[in-house]
N, C-alpha and C. Protein backbone atom coordinates (compact mmCIF):
# COMPACT_ATOMS: atom_id res chain seq x y z
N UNK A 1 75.85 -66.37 66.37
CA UNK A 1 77.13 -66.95 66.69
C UNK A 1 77.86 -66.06 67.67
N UNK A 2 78.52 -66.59 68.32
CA UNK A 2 79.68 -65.74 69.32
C UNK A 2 81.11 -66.01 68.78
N UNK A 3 81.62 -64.93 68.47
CA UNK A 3 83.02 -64.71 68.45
C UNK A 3 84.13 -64.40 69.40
N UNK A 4 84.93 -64.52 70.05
CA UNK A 4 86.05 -63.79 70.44
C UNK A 4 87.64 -63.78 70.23
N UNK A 5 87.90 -62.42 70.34
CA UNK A 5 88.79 -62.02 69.90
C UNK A 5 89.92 -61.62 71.32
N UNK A 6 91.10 -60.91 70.64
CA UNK A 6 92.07 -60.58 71.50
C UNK A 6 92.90 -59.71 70.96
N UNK A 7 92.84 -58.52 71.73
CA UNK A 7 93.70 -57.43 71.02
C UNK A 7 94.43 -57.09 72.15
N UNK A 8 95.46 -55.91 72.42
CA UNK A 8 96.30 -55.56 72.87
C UNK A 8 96.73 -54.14 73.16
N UNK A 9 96.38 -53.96 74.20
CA UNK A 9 97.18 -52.20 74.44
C UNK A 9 98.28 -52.07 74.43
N UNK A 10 99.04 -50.74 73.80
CA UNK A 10 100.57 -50.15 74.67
C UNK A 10 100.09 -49.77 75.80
N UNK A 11 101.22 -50.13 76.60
CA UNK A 11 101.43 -49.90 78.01
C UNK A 11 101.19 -48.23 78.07
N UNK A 12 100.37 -47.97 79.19
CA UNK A 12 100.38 -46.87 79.05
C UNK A 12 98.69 -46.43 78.64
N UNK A 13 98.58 -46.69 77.73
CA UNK A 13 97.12 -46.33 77.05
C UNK A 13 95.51 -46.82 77.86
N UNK A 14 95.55 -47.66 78.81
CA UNK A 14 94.71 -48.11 79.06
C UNK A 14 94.04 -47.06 80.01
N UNK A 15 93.86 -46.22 80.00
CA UNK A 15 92.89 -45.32 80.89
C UNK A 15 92.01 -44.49 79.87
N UNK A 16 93.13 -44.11 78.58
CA UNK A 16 92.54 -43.35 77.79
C UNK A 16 91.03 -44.18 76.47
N UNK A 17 92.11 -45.62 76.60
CA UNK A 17 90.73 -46.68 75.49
C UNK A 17 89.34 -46.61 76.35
N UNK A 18 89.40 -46.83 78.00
CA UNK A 18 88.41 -46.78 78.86
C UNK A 18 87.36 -45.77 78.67
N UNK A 19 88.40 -44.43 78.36
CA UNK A 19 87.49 -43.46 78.66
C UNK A 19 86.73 -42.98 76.96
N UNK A 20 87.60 -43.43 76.08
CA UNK A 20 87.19 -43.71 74.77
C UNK A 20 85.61 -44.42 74.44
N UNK A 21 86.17 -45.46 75.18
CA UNK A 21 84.58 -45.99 75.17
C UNK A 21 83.66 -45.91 76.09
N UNK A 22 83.64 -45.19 76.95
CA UNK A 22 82.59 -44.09 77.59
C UNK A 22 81.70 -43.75 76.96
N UNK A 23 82.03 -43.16 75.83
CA UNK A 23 82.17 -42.23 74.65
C UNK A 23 81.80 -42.77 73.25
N UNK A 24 81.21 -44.08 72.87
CA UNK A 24 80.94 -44.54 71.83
C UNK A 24 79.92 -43.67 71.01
N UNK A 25 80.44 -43.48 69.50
CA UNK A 25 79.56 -42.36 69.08
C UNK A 25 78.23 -43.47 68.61
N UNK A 26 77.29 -42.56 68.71
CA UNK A 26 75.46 -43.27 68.53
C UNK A 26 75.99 -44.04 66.78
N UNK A 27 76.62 -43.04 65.78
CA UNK A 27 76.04 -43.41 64.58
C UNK A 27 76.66 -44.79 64.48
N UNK A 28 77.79 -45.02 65.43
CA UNK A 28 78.66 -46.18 65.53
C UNK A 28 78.59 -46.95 65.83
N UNK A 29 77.36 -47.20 66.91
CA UNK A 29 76.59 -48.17 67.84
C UNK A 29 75.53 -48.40 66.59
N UNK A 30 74.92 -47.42 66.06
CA UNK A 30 74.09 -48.15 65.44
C UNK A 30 74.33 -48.85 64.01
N UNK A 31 75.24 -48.05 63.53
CA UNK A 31 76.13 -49.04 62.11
C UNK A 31 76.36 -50.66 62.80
N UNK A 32 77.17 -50.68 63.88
CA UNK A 32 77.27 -51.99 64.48
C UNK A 32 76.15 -52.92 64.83
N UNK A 33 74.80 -52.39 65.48
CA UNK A 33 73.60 -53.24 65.56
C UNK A 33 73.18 -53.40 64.23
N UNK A 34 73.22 -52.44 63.25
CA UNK A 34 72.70 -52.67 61.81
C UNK A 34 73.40 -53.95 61.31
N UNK A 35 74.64 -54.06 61.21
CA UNK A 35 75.11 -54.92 60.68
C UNK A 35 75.17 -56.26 61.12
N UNK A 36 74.39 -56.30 62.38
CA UNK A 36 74.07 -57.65 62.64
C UNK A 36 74.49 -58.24 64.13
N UNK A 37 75.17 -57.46 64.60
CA UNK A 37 76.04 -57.57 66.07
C UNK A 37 75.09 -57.26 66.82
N UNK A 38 74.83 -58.47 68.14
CA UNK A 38 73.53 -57.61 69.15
C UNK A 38 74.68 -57.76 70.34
N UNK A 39 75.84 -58.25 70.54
CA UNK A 39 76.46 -57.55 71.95
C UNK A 39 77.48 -57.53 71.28
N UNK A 40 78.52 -56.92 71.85
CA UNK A 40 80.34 -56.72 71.95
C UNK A 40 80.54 -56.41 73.28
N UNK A 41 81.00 -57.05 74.24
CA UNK A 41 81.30 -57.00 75.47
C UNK A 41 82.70 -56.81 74.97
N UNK A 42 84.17 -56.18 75.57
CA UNK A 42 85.01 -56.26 76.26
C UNK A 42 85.86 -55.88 77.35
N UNK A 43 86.43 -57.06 77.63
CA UNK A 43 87.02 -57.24 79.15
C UNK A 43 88.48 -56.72 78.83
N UNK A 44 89.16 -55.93 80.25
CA UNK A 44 90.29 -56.02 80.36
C UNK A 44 91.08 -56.61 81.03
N UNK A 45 92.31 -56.90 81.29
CA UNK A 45 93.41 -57.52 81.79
C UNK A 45 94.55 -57.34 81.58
N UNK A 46 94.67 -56.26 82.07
CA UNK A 46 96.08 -55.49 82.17
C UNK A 46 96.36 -54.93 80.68
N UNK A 47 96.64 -55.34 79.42
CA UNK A 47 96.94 -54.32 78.73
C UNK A 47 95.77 -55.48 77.89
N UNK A 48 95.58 -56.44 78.22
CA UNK A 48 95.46 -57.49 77.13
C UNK A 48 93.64 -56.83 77.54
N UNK A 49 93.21 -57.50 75.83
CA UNK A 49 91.17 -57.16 75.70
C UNK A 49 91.03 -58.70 75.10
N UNK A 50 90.02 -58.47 75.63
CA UNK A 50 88.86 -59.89 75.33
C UNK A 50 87.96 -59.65 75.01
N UNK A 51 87.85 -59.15 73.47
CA UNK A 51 86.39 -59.01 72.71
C UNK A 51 85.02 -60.53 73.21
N UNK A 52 84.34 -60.33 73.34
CA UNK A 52 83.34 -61.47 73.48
C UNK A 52 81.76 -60.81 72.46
N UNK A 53 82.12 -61.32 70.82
CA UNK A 53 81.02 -60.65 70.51
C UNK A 53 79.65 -61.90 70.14
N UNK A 54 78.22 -61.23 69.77
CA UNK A 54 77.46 -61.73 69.53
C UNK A 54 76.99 -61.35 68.26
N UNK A 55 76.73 -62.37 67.32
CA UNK A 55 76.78 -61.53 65.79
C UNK A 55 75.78 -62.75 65.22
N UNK A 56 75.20 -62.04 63.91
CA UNK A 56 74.33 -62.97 63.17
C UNK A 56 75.49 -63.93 62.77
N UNK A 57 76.04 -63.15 61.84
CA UNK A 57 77.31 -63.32 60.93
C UNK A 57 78.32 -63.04 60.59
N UNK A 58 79.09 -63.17 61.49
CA UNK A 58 80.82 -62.63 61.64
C UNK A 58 81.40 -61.93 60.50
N UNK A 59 81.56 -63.02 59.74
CA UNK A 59 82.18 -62.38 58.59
C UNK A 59 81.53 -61.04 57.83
N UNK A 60 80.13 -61.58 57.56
CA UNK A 60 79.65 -60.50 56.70
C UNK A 60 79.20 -59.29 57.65
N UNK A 61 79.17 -59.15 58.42
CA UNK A 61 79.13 -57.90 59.44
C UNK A 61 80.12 -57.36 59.91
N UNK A 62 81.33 -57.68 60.08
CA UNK A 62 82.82 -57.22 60.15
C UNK A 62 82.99 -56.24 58.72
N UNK A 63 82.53 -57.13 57.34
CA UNK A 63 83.14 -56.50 56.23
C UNK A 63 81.61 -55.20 56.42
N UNK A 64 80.96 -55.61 56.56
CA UNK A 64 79.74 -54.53 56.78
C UNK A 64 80.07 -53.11 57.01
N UNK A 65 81.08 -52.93 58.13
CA UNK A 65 81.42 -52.35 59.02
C UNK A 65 82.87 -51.30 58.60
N UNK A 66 83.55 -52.05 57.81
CA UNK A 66 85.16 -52.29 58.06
C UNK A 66 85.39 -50.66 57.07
N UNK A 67 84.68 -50.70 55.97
CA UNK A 67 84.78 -49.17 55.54
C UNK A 67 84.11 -48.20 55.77
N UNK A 68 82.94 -48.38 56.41
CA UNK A 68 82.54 -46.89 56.66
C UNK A 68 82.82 -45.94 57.61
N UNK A 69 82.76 -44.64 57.07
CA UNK A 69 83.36 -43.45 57.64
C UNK A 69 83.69 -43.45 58.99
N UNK A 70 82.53 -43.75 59.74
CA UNK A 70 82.07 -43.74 60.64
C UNK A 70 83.32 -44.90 61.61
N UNK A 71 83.60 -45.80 61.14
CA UNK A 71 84.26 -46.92 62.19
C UNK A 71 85.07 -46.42 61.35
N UNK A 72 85.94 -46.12 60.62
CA UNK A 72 87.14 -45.45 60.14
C UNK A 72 87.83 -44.74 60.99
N UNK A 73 86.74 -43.33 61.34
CA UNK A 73 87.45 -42.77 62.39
C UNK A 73 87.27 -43.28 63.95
N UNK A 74 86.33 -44.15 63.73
CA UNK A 74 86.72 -44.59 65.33
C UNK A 74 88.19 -45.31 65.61
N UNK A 75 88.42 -46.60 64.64
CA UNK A 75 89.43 -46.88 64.33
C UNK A 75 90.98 -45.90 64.83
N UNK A 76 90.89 -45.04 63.78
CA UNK A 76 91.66 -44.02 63.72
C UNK A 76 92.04 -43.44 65.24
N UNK A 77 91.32 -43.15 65.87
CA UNK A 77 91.53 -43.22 67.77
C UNK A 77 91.78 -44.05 68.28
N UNK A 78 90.72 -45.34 68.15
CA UNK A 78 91.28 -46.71 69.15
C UNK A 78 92.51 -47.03 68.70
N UNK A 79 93.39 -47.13 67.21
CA UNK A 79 94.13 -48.39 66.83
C UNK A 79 95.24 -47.68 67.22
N UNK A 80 95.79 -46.20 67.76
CA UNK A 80 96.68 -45.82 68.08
C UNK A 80 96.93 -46.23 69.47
N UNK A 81 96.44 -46.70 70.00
CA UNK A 81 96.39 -47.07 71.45
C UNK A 81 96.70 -48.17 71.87
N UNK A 82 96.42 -49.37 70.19
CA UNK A 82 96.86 -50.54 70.53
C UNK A 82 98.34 -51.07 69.91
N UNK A 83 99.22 -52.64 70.77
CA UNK A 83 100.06 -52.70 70.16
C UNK A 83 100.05 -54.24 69.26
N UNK A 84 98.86 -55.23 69.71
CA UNK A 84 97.47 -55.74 68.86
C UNK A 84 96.23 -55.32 68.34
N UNK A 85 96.14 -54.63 67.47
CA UNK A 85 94.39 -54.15 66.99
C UNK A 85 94.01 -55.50 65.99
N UNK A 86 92.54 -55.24 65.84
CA UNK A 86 91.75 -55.77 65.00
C UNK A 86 91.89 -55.86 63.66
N UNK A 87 92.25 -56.23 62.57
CA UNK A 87 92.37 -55.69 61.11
C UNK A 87 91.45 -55.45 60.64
N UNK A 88 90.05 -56.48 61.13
CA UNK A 88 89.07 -56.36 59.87
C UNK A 88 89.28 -57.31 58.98
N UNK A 89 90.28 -57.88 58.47
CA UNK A 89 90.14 -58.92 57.24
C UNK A 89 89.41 -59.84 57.48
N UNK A 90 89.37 -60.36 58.12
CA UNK A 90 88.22 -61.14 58.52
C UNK A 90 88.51 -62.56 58.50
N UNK A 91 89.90 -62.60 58.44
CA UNK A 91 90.56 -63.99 58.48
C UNK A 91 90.19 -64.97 59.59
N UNK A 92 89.58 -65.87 60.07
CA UNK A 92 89.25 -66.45 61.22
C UNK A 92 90.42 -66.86 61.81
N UNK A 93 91.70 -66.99 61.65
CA UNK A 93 92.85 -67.22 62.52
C UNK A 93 92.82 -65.72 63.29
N UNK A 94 92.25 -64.76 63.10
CA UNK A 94 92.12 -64.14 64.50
C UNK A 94 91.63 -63.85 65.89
N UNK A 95 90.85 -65.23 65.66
CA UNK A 95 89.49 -65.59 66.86
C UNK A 95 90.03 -66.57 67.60
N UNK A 96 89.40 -66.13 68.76
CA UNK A 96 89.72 -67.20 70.25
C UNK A 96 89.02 -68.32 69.82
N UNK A 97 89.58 -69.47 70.31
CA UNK A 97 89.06 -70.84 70.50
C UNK A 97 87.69 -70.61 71.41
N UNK A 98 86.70 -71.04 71.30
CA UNK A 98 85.49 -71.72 72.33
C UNK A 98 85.69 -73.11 72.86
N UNK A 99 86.13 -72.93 74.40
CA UNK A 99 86.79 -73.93 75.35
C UNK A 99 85.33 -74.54 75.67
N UNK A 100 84.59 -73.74 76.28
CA UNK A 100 83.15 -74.06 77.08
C UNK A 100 82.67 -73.14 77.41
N UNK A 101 80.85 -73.11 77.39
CA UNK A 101 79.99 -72.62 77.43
C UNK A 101 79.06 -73.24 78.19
N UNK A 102 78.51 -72.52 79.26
CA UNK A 102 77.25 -73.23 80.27
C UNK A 102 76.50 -73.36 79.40
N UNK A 103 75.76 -72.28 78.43
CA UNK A 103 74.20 -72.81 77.90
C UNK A 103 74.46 -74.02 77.12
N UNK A 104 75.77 -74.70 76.88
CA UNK A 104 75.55 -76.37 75.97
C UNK A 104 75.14 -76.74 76.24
C-alpha cells in the first residue's frame, strides 16, 4: 500500500531536517525495512513535507516502529524541528487523500 502524509517545519529549521537526514542512522533504516516499509520518499516545499510512503501495512508497521529506542531518539531530533510532526497513533485521519496514480 502507499501512504501519504504531511508534516510541517518551523520556519527556520529546514536546512538543519535536510542535513538530519543525510544522516539516517543504519539501525533506523533497518528497523524501518524490517517492519515492512520498502520506500519513504519525502519532498519539500517550503516548510511544508510530503511523506510518500510504501508499506506492507501501515498500521501495523507504524506501531512496529513507534517505540523502539532507536526511532525514539530519532524522533527526539526530528520532532523539535517540526511545527506539524507525525504522532504515530496511527489514526488514518492523518493521511493524504490518493487523487491519482499513473500505474491505475
Amino acid at each position: 500500500m502507499r501512504v501519504g502524509l504531511h508534516t510541517r517545519l518551523l520556519a527556520g529549521a529546514e536546512q538543519e531536517y535536510e542535513d538530519l537526514h543525510r544522516a539516517v542512522p543504519t539501525e533506523l533504516r533497518d528497523a524501518i525495512m524490517s517492519a515492512g516499509f520498502s520506500d519513504w520518499v519525502i519532498f519539500r516545499d517550503g516548510l511544508d513535507l510530503f511523506h510518500c510512503i510504501t508499506v506492507d501495512d501501515y498500521d501495523a508497521a507504524i506501531a512496529a516502529i513507534a517505540e523502539l529506542p532507536v526511532n525514539e531518539t530519532w524522533q527526539a531530533q526530528v520532532g523539535r524541528l517540526a511545527e506539524v510532526a507525525h504522532d504515530y497513533s496511527g489514526d488514518a485521519s492523518d493521511r493524504m487523500t490518493m487523487v491519482w496514480d499513473l500505474a491505475w
